[in-house]
N, C-alpha and C. Protein backbone atom coordinates (compact mmCIF):
# COMPACT_ATOMS: atom_id res chain seq x y z
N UNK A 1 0.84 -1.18 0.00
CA UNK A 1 0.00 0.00 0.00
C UNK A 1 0.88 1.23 0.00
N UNK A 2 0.36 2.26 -0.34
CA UNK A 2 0.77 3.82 -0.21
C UNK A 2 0.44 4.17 1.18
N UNK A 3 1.68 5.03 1.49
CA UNK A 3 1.53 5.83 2.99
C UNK A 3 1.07 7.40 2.01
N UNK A 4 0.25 7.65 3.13
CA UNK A 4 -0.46 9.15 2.55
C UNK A 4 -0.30 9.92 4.15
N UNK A 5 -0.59 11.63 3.45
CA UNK A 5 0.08 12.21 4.95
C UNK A 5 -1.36 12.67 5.04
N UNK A 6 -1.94 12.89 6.05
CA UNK A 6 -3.05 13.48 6.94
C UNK A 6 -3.47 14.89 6.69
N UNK A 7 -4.02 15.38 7.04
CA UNK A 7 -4.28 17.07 7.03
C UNK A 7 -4.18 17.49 8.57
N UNK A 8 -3.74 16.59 9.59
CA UNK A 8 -2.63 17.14 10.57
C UNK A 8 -1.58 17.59 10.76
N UNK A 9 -1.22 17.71 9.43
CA UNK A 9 0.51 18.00 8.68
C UNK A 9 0.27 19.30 9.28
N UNK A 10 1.99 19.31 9.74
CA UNK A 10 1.87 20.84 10.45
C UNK A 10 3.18 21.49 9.01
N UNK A 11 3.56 20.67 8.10
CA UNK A 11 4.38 21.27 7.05
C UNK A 11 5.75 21.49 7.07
N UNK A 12 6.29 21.20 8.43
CA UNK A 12 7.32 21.53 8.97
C UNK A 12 8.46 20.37 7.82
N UNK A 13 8.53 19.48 6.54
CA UNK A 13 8.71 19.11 5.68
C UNK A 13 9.55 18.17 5.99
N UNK A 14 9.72 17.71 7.33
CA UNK A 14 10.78 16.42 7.92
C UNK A 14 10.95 15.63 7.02
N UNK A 15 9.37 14.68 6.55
CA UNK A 15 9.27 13.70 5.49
C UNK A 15 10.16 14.11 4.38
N UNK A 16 9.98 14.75 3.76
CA UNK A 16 10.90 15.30 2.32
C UNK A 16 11.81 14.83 2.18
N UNK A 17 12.75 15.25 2.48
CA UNK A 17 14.53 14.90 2.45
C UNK A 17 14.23 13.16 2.37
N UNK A 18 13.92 12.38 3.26
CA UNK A 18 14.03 10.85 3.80
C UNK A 18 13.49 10.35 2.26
N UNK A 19 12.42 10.70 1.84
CA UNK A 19 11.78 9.53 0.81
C UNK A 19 12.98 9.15 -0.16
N UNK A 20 13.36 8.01 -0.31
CA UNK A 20 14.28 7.32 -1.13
C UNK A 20 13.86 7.25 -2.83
N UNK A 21 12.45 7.75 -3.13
CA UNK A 21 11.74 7.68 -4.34
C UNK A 21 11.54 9.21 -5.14
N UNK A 22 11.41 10.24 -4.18
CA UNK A 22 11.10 11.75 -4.14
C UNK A 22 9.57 11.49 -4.58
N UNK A 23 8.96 11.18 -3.52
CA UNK A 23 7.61 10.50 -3.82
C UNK A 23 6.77 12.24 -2.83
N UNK A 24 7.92 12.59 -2.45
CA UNK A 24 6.82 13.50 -0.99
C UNK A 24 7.19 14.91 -1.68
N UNK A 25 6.32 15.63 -2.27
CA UNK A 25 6.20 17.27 -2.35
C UNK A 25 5.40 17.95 -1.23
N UNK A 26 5.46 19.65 -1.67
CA UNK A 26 5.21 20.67 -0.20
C UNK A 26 3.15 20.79 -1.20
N UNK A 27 2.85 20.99 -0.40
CA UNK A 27 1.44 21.40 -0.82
C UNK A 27 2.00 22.18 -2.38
N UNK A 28 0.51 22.35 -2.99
CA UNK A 28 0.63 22.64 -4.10
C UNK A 28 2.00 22.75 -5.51
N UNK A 29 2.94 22.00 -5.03
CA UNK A 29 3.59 21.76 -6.04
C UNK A 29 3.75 21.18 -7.03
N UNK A 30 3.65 21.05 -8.32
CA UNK A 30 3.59 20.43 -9.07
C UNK A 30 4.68 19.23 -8.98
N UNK A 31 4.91 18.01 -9.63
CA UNK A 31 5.48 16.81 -9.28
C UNK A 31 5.56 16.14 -10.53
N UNK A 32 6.41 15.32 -10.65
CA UNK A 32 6.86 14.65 -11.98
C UNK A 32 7.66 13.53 -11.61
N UNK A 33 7.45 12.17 -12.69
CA UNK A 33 7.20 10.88 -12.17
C UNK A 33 9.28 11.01 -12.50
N UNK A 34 9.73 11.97 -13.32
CA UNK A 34 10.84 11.85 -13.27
C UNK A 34 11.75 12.31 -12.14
N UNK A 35 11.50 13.00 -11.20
CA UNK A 35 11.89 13.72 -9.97
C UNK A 35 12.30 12.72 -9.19
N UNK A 36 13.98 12.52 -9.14
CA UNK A 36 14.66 11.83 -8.10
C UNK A 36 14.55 10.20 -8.50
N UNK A 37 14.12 10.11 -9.74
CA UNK A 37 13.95 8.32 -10.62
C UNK A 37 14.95 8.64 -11.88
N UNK A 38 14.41 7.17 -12.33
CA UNK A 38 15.66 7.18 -13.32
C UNK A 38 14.56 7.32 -14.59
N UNK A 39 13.48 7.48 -14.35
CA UNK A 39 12.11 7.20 -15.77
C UNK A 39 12.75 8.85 -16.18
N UNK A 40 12.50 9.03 -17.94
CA UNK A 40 12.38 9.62 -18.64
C UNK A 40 11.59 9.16 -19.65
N UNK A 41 10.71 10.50 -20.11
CA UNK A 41 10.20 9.94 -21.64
C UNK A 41 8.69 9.32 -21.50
N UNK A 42 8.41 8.51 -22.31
CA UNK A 42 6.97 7.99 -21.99
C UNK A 42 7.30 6.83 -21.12
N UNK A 43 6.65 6.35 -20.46
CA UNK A 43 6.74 5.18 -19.49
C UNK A 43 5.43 4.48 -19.42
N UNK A 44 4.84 2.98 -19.50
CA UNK A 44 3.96 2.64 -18.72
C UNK A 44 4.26 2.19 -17.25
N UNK A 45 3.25 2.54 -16.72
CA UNK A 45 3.07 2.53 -15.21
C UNK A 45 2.97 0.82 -14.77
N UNK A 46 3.33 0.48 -13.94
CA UNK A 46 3.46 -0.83 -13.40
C UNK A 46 2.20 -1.04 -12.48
N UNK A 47 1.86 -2.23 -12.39
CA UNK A 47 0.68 -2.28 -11.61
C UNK A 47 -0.39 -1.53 -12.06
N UNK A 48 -1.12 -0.83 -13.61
CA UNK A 48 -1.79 -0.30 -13.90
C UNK A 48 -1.77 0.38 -14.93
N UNK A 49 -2.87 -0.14 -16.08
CA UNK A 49 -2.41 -0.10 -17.50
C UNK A 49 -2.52 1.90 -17.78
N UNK A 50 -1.49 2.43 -17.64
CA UNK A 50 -1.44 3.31 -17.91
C UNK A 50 0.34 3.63 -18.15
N UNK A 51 0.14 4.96 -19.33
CA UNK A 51 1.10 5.44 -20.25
C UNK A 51 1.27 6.75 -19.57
N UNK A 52 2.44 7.32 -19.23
CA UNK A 52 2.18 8.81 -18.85
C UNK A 52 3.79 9.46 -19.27
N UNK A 53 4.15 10.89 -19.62
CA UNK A 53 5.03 11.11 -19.68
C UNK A 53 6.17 11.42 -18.55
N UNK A 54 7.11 10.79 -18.43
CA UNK A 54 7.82 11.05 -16.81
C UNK A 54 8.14 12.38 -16.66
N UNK A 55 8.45 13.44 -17.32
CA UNK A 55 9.08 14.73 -17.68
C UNK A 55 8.23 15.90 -17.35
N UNK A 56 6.30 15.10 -17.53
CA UNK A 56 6.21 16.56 -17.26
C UNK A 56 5.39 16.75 -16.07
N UNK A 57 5.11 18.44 -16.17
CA UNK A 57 4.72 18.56 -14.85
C UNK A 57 3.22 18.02 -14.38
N UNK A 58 2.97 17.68 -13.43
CA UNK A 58 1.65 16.92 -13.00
C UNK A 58 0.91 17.79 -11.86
N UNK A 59 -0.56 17.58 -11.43
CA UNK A 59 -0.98 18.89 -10.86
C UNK A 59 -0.92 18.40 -9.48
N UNK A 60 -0.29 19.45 -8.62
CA UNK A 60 -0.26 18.58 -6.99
C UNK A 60 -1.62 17.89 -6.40
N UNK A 61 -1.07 16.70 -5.42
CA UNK A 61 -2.28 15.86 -4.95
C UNK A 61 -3.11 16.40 -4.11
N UNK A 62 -2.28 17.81 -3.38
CA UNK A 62 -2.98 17.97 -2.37
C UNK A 62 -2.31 19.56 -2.68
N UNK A 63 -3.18 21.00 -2.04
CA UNK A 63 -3.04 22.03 -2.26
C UNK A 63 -2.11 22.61 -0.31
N UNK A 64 -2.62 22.33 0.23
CA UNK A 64 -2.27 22.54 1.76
C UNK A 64 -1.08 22.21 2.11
N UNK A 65 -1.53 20.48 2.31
CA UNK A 65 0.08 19.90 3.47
C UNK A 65 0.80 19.34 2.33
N UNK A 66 1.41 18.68 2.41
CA UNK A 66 2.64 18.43 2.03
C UNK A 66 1.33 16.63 1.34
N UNK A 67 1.82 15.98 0.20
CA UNK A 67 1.56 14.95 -0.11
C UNK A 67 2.52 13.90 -0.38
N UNK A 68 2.03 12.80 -0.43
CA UNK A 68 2.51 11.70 -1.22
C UNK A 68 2.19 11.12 -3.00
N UNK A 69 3.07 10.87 -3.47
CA UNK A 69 2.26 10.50 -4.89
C UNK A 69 2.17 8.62 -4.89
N UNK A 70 1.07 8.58 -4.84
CA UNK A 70 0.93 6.74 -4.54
C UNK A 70 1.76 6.24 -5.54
N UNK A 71 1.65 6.83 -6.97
CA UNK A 71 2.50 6.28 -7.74
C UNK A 71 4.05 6.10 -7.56
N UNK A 72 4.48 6.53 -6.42
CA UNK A 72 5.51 6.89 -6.47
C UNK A 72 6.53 6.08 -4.99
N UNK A 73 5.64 5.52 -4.36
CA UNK A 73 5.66 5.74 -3.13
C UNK A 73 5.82 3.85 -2.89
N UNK A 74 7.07 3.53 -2.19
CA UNK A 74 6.98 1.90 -2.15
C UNK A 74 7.13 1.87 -0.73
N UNK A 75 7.23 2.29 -0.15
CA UNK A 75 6.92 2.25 1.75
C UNK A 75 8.49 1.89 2.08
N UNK A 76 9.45 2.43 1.09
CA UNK A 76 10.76 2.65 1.11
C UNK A 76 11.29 0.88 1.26
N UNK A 77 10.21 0.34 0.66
CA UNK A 77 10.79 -1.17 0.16
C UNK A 77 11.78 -0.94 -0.53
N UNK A 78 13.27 -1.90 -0.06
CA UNK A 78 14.26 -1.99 -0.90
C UNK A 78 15.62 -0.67 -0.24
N UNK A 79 15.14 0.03 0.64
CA UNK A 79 15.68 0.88 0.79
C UNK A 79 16.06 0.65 2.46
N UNK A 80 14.63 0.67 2.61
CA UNK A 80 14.83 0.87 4.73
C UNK A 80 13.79 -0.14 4.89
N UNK A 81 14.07 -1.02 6.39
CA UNK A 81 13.15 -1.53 7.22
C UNK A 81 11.36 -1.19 6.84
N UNK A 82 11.48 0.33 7.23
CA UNK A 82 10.06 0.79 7.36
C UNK A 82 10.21 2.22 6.62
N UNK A 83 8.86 2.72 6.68
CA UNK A 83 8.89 4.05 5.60
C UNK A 83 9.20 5.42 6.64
N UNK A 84 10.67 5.98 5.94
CA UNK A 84 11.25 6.84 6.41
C UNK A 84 10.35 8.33 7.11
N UNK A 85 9.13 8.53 6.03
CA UNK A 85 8.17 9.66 6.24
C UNK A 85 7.94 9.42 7.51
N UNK A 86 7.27 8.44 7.41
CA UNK A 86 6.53 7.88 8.96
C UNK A 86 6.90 7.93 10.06
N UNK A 87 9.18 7.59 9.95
CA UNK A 87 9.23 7.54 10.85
C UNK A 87 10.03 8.81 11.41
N UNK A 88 9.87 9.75 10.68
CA UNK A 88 10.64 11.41 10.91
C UNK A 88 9.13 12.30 11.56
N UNK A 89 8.36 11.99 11.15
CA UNK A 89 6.78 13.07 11.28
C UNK A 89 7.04 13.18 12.56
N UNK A 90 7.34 13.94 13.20
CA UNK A 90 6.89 14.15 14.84
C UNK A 90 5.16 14.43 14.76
N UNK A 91 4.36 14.40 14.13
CA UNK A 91 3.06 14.55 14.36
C UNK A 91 2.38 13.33 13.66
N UNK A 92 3.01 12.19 13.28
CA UNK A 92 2.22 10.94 13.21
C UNK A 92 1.21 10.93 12.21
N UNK A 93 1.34 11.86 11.11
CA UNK A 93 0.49 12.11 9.78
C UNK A 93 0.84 11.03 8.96
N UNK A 94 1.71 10.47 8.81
CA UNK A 94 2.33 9.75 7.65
C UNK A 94 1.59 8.36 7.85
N UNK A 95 0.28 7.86 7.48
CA UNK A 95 0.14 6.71 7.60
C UNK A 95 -0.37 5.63 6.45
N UNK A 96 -0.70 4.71 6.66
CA UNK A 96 -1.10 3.82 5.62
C UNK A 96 -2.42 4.28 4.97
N UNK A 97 -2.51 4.31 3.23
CA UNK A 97 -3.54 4.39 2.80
C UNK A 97 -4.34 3.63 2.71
N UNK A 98 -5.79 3.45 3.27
CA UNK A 98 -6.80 2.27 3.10
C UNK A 98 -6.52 2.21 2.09
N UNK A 99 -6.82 2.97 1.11
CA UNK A 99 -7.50 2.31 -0.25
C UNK A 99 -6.03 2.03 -1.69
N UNK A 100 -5.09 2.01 -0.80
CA UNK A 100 -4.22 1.86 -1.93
C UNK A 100 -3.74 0.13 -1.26
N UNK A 101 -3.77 -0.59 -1.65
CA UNK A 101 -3.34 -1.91 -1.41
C UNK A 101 -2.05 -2.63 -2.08
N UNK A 102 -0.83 -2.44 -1.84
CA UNK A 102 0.15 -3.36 -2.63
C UNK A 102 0.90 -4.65 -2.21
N UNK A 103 1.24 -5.34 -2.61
CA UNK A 103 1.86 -6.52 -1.76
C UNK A 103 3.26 -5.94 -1.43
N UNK A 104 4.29 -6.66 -1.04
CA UNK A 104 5.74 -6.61 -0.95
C UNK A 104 6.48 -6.91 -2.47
N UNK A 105 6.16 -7.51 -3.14
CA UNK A 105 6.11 -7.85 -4.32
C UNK A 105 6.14 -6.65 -5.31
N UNK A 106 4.89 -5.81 -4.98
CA UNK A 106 4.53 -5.19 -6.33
C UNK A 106 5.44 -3.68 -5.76
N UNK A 107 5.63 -3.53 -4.80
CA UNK A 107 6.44 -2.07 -4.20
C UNK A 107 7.61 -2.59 -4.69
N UNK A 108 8.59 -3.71 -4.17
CA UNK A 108 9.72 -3.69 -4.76
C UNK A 108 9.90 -3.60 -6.20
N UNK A 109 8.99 -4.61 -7.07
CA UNK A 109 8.46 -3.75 -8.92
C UNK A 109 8.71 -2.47 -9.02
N UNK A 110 7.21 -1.51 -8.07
CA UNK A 110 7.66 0.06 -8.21
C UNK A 110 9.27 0.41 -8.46
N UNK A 111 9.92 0.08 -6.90
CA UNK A 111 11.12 0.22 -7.08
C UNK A 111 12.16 0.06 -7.80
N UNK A 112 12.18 -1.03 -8.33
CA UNK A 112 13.11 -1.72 -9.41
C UNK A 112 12.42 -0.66 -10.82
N UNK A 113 11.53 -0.34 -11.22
CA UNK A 113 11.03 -0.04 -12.28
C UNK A 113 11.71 1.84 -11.95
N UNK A 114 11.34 2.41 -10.80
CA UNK A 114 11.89 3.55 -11.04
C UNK A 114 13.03 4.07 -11.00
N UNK A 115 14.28 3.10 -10.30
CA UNK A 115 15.16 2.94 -10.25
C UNK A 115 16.10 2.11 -10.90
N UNK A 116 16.72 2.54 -12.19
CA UNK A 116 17.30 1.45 -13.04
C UNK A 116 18.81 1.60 -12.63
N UNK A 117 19.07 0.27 -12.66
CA UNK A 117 20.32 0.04 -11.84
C UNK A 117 21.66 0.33 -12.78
């Protein structure tokens, strides 16, 4: 699953720096699947039949606190124990998304797919 941040976010941007994917922007920033990956160019998306360009800009998820991009986001499988956001938040925003469901399997995919070795 995707960790998503709360609207308890106090913004203070701890999460940021840690994500191993550059999965975490500040409120309203625009975001791009190429930011801190190795994707350029057109890409299909893994886990979901979709085509998107990595390069360009995309409209932020969230206008306020600070977000996560699910697409983007492997719960720092492959990287750390547990997901770095989560464990920097001094305010405990950073948590699991119900509705995004992934195995261990399909995050390390993410990973391997945005990160070419």
């Amino acid at each position: 699953m995707a960790i998503i941040i709360t609207d308890e976010c106090i913004n203070c941007g701890a999460c940021e720096p840690e994500c191993p994917n550059n999965a975490i922007y500040e409120g309203g920033a625009e975001w791009r699947y190429s930011d801190g990956t190795s994707l350029t160019g057109m890409v299909d998306l893994p886990n979901r039949p979709a085509t998107v360009d990595a390069d360009k800009d995309m409209e932020p998820v969230d206008m306020d606190v600070y977000f996560i991009v699910p697409d983007k986001c492997t719960e720092c499988q492959g990287f750390h124990d547990e997901p770095q956001c989560a464990a920097v938040c001094p305010v405990d925003c950073c948590v699991d998304d119900p509705d995004i469901r992934e195995s261990e399997e399909e995050l390390l995919a993410k990973k391997d797919f945005m990160h070419l070795d």
